[in-house]
C-alpha atoms as a PDB file:
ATOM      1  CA  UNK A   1      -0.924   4.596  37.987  1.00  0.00           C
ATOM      2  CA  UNK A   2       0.339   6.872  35.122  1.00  0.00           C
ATOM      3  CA  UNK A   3       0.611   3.884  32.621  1.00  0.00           C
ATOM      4  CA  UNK A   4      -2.803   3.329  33.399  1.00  0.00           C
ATOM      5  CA  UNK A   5      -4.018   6.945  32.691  1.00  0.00           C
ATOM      6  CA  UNK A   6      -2.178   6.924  29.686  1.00  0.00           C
ATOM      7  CA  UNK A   7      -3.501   3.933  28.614  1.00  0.00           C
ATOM      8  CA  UNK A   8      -7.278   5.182  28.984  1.00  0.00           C
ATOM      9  CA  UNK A   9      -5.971   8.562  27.323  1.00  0.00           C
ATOM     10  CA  UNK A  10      -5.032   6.362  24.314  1.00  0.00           C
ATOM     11  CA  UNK A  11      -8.277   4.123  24.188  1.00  0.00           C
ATOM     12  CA  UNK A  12     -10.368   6.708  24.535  1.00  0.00           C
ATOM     13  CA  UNK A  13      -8.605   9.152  21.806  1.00  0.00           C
ATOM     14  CA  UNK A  14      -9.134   5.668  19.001  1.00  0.00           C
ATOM     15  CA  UNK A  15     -12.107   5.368  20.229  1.00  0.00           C
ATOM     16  CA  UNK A  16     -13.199   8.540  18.000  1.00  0.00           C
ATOM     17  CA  UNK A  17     -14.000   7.072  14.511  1.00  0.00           C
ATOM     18  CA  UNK A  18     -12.164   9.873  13.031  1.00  0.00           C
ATOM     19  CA  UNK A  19      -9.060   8.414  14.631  1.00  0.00           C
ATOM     20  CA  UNK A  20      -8.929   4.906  13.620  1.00  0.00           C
ATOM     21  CA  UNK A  21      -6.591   5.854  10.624  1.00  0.00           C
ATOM     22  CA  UNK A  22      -3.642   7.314  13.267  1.00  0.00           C
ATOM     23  CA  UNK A  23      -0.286   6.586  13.076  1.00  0.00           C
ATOM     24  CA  UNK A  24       1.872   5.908  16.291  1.00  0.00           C
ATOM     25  CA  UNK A  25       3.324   9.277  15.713  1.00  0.00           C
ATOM     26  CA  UNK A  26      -0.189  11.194  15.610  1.00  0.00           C
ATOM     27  CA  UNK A  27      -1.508   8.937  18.100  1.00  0.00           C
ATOM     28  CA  UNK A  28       1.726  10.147  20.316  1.00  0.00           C
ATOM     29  CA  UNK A  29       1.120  13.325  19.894  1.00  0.00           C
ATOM     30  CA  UNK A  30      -2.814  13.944  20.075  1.00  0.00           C
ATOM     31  CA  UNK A  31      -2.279  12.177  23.768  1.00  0.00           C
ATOM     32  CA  UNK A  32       0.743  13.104  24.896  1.00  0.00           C
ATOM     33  CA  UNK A  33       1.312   9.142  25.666  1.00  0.00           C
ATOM     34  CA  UNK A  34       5.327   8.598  24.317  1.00  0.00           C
ATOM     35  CA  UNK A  35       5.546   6.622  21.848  1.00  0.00           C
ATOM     36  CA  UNK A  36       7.500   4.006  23.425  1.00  0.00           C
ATOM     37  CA  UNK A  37       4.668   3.488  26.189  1.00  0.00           C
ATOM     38  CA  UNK A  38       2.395   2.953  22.772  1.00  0.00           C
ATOM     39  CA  UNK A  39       4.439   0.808  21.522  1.00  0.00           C
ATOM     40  CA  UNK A  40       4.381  -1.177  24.534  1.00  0.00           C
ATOM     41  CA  UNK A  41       0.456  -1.249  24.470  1.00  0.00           C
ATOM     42  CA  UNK A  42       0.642  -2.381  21.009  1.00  0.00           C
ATOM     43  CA  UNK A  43       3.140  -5.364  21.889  1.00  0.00           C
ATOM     44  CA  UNK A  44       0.693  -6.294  25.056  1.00  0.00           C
ATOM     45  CA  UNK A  45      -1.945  -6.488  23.184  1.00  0.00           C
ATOM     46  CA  UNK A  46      -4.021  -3.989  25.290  1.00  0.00           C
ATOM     47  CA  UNK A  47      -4.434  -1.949  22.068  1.00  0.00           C
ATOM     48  CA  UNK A  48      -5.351  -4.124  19.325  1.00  0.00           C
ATOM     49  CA  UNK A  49      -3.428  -2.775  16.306  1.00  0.00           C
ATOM     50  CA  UNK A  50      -5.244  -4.959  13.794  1.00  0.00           C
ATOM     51  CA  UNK A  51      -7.691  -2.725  14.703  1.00  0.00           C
ATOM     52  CA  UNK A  52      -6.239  -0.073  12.999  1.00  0.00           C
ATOM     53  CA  UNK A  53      -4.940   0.174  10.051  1.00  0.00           C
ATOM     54  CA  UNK A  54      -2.126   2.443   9.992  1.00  0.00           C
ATOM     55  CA  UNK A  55      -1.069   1.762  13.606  1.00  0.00           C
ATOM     56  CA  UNK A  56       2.203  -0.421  14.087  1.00  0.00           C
ATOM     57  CA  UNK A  57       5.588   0.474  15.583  1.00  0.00           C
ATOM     58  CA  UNK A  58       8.949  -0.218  14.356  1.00  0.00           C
ATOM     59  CA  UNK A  59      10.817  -3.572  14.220  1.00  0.00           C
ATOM     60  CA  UNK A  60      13.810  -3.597  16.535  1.00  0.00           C
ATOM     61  CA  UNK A  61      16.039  -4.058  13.736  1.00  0.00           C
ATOM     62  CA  UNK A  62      14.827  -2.202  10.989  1.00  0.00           C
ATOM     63  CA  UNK A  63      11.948   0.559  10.023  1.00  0.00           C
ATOM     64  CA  UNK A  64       9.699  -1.925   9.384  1.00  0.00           C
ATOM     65  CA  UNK A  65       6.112  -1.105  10.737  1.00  0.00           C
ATOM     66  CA  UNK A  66       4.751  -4.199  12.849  1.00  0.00           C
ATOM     67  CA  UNK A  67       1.942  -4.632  14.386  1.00  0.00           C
ATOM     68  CA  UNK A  68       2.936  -7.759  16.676  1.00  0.00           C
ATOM     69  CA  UNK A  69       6.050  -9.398  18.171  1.00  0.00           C
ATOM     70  CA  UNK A  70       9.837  -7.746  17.965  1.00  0.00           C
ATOM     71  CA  UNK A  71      10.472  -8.211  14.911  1.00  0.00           C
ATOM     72  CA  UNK A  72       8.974  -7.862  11.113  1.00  0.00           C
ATOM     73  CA  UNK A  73       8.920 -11.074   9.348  1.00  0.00           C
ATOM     74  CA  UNK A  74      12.184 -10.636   6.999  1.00  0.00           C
ATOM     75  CA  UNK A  75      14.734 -10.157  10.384  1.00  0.00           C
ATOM     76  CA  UNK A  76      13.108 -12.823  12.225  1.00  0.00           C
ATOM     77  CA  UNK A  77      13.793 -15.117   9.338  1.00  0.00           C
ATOM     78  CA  UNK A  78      17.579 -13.617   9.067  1.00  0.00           C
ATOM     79  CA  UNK A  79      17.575 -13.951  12.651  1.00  0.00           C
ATOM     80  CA  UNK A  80      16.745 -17.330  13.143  1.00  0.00           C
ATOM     81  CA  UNK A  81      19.204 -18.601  10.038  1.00  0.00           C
ATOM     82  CA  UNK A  82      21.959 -16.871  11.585  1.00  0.00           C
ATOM     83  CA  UNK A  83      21.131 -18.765  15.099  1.00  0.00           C
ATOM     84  CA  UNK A  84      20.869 -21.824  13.468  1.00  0.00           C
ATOM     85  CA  UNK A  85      24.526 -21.453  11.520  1.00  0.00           C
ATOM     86  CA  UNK A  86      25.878 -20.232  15.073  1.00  0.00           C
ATOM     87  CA  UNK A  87      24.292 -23.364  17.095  1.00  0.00           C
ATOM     88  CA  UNK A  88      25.730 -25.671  14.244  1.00  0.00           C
ATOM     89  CA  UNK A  89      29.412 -24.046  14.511  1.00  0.00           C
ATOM     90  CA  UNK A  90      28.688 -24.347  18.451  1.00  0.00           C
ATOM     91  CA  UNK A  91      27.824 -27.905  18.366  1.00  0.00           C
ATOM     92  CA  UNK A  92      30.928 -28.532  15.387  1.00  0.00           C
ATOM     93  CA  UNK A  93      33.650 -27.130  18.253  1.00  0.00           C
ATOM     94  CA  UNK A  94      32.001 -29.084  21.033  1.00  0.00           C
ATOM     95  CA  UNK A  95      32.335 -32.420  19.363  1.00  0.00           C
ATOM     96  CA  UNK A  96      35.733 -31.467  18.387  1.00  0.00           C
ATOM     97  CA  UNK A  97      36.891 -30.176  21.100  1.00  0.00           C
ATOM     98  CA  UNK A  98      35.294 -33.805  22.514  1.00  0.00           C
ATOM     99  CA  UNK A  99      38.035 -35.390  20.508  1.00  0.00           C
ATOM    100  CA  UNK A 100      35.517 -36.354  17.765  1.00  0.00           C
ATOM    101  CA  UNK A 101      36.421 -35.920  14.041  1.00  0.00           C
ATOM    102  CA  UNK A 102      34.280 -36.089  10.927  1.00  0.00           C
ATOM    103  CA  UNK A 103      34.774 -39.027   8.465  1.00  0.00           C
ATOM    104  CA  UNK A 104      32.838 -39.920   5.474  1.00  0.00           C
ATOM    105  CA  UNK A 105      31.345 -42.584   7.356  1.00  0.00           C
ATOM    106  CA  UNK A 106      30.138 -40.934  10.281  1.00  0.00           C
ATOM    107  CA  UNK A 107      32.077 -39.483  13.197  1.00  0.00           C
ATOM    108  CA  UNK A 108      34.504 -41.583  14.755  1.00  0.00           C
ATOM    109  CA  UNK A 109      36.516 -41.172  18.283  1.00  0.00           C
ATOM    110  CA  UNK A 110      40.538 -39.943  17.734  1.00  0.00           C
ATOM    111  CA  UNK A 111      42.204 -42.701  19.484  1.00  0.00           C
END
């Protein structure tokens, strides 16, 4: 019920022209709505940042101002490579712990 209110406290507040430029910050504190409950509005897609042009939150990693998803662009990236390598060094002590060894030609069973 209050995430509700404070949702409609938030619409209605960018619903004044004069307050499409906020930031999260001045959004936060014209409506009393935390930022983090914002935030979470933003991510949900009930407020439509795109909307808006200065209205974003901060990537999880860095200060990056995003309007969508967890992460801005450049960490996701970084992110994802460093899965990758981590999958590939998983899958490398799997097969050798398997008793499989890498050859020029291919991997071949230790007998």
């Amino acid at each position: 019920l209050e995430i509700e209110e404070d949702f409609k406290i938030a619409e209605r507040f960018l619903r004044a022209e004069e307050n499409q430029n906020v930031t999260l910050e001045e959004l936060s504190a014209a409506t009393n709505v935390s930022a983090k409950r914002l935030s979470m509005f933003i991510r949900d897609m009930r407020i439509y940042a795109e909307d808006f042009p200065n209205l974003g939150y901060s990537c999880a990693h860095c200060p990056t101002i995003i309007k969508r998803q967890l992460l801005c662009v450049p960490c996701f990236e970084t992110f994802s490579s460093e899965m990758d390598i981590s999958l590939k060094q998983d899958k490398l002590r799997e097969e050798m712990k398997s008793g499989f060894t890498s050859r020029s030609n291919g991997y071949k069973a230790n007998r």
